[in-house]
C-alpha atoms as a PDB file:
ATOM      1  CA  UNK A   1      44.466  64.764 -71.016  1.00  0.00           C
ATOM      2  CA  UNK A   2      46.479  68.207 -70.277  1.00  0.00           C
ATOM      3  CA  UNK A   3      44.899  71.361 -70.437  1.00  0.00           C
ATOM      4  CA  UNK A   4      47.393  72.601 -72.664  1.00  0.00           C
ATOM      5  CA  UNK A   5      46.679  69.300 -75.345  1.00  0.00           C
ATOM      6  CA  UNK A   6      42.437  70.619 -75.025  1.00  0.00           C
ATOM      7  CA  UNK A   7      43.475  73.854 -76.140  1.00  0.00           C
ATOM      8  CA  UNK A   8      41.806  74.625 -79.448  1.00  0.00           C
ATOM      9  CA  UNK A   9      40.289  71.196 -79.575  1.00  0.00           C
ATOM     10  CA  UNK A  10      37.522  71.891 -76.706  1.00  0.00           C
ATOM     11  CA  UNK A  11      35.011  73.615 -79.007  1.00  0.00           C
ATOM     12  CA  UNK A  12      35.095  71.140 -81.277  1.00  0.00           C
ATOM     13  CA  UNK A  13      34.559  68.356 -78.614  1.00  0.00           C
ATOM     14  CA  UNK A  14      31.807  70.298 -76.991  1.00  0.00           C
ATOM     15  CA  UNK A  15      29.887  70.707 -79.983  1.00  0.00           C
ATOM     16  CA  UNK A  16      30.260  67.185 -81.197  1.00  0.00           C
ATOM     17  CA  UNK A  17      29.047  65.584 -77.368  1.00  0.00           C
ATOM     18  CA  UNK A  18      26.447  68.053 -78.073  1.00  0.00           C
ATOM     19  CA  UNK A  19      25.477  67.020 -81.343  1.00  0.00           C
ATOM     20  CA  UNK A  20      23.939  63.098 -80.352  1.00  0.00           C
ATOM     21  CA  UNK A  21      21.230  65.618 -78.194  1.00  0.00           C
ATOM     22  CA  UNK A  22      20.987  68.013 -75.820  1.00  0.00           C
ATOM     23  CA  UNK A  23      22.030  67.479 -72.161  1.00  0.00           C
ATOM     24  CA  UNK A  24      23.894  69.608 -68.858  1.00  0.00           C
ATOM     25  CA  UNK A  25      27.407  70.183 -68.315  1.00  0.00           C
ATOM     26  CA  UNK A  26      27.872  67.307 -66.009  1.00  0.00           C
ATOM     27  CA  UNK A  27      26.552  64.993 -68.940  1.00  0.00           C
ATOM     28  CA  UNK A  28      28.812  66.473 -71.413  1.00  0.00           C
ATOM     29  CA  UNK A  29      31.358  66.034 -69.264  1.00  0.00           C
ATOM     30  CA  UNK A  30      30.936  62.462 -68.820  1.00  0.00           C
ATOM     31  CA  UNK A  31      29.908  61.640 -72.625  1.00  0.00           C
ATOM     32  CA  UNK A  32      33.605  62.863 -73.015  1.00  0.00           C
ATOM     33  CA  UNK A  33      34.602  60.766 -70.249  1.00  0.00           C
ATOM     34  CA  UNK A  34      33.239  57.768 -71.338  1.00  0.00           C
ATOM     35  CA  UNK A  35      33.723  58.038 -75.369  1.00  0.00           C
ATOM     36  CA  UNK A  36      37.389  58.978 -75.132  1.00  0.00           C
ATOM     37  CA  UNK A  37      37.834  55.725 -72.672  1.00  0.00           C
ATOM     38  CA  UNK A  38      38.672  58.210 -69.755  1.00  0.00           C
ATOM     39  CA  UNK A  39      41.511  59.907 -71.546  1.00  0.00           C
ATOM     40  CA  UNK A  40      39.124  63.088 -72.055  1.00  0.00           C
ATOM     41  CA  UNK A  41      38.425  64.594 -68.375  1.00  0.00           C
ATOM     42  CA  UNK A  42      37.068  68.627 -68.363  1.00  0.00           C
ATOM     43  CA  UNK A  43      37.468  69.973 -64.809  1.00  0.00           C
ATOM     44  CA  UNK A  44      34.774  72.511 -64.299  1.00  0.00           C
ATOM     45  CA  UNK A  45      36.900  75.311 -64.593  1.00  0.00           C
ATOM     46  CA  UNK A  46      37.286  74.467 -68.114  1.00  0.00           C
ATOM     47  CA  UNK A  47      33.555  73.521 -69.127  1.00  0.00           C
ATOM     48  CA  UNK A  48      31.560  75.557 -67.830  1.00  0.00           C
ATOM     49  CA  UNK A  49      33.417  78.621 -69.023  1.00  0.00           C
ATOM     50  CA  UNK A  50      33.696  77.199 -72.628  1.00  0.00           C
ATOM     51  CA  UNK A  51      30.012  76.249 -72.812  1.00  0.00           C
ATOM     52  CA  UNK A  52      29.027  79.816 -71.581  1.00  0.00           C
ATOM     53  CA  UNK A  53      31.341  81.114 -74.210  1.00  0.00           C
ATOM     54  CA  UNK A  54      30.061  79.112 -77.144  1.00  0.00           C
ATOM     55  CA  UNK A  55      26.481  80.161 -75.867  1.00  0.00           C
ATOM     56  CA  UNK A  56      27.560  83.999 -76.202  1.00  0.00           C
ATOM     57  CA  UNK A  57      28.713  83.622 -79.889  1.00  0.00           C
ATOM     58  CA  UNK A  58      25.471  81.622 -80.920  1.00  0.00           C
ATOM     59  CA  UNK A  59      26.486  77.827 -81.130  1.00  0.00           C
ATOM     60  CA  UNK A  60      24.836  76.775 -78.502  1.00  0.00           C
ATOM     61  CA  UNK A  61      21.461  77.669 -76.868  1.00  0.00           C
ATOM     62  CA  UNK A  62      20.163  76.768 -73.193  1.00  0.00           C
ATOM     63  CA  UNK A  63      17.534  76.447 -70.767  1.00  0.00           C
ATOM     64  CA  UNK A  64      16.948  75.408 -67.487  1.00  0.00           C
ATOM     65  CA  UNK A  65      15.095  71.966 -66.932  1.00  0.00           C
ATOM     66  CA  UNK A  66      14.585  69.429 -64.287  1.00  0.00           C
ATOM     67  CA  UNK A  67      17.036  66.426 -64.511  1.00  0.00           C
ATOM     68  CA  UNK A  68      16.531  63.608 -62.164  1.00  0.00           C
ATOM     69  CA  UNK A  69      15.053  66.188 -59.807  1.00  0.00           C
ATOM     70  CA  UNK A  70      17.764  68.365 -59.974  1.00  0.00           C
ATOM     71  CA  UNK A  71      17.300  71.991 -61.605  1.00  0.00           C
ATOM     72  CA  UNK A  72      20.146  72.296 -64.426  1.00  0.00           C
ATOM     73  CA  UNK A  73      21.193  73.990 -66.987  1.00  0.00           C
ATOM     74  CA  UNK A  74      20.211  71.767 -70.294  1.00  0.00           C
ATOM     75  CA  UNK A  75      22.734  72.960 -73.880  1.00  0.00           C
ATOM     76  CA  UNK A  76      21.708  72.346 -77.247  1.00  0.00           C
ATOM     77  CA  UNK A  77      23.002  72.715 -80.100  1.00  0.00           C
ATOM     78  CA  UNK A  78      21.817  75.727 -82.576  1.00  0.00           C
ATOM     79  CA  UNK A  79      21.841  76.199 -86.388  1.00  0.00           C
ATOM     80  CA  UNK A  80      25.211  77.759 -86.256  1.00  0.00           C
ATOM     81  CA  UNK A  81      27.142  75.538 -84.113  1.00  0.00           C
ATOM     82  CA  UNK A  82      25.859  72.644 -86.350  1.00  0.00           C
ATOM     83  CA  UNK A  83      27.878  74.674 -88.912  1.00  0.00           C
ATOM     84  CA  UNK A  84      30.968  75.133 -87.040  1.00  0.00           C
ATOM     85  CA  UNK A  85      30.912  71.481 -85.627  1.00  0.00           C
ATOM     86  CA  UNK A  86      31.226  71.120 -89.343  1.00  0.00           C
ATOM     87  CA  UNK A  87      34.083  73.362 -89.695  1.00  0.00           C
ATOM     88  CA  UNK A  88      35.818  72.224 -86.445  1.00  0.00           C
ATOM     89  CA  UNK A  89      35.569  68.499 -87.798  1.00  0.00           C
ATOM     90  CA  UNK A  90      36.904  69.635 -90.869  1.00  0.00           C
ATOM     91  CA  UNK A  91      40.015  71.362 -89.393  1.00  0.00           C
ATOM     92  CA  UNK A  92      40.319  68.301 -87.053  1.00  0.00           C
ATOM     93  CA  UNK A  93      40.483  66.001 -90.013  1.00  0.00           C
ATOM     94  CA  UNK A  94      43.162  68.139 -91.658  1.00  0.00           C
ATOM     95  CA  UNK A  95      45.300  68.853 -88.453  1.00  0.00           C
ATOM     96  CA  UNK A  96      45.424  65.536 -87.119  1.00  0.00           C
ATOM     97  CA  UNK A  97      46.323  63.879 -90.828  1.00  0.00           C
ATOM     98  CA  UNK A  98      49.334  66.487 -90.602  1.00  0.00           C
ATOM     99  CA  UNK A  99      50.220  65.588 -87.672  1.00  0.00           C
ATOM    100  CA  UNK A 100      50.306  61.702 -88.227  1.00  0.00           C
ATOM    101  CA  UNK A 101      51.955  62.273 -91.685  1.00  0.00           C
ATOM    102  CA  UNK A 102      54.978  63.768 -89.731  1.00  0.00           C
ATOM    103  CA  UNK A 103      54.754  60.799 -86.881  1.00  0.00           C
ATOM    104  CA  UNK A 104      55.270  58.239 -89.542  1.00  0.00           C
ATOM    105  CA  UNK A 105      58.334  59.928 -90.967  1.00  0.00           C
ATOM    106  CA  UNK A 106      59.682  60.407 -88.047  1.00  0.00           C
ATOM    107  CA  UNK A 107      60.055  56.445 -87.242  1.00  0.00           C
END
């Protein structure tokens, strides 16, 4: 999937691979991976900036742990990004029923 396409849709991704526990970036990455059937590929560039980011405003919280004998950073998910997972999902839900609403009349 484009960059471009991610665009406003990362956070809510993030969070939600997030939200079944919490695990490193390479892990979130490849939850994405995997659930979206491969369409869903973050470069590094891309996730490790955004998860830093959602860490600054509060959604997310880390530390650093151990992981198959490899020191890495482990995210979780706090309080407040539960909330704006939420919110995200929410706008999701609206956005993409807007979107297939206009698909349909299209054809």
């Amino acid at each position: 999937m484009g960059t471009d396409l991610l665009q406003g849709h990362l956070d809510l991704l993030l969070l939600s691979a997030l939200s079944r526990g919490p695990c490193h970036g390479y892990a979130v990455a490849e939850a994405l991976r995997a659930r979206s059937g491969g369409v869903i590929r973050l470069a590094e560039g891309t996730l490790y900036p955004a998860l830093h980011r959602l860490e600054t405003q509060g959604a997310l919280r880390s530390r650093w742990a151990v992981v198959a004998g490899r020191r890495r950073r482990v995210y979780a998910l706090t309080s407040t990004g539960r909330r704006a997972l939420a919110r995200e999902a929410k706008g999701w839900d609206l956005f993409s029923s807007g979107v297939r609403a206009v698909l349909q009349q299209g054809s």
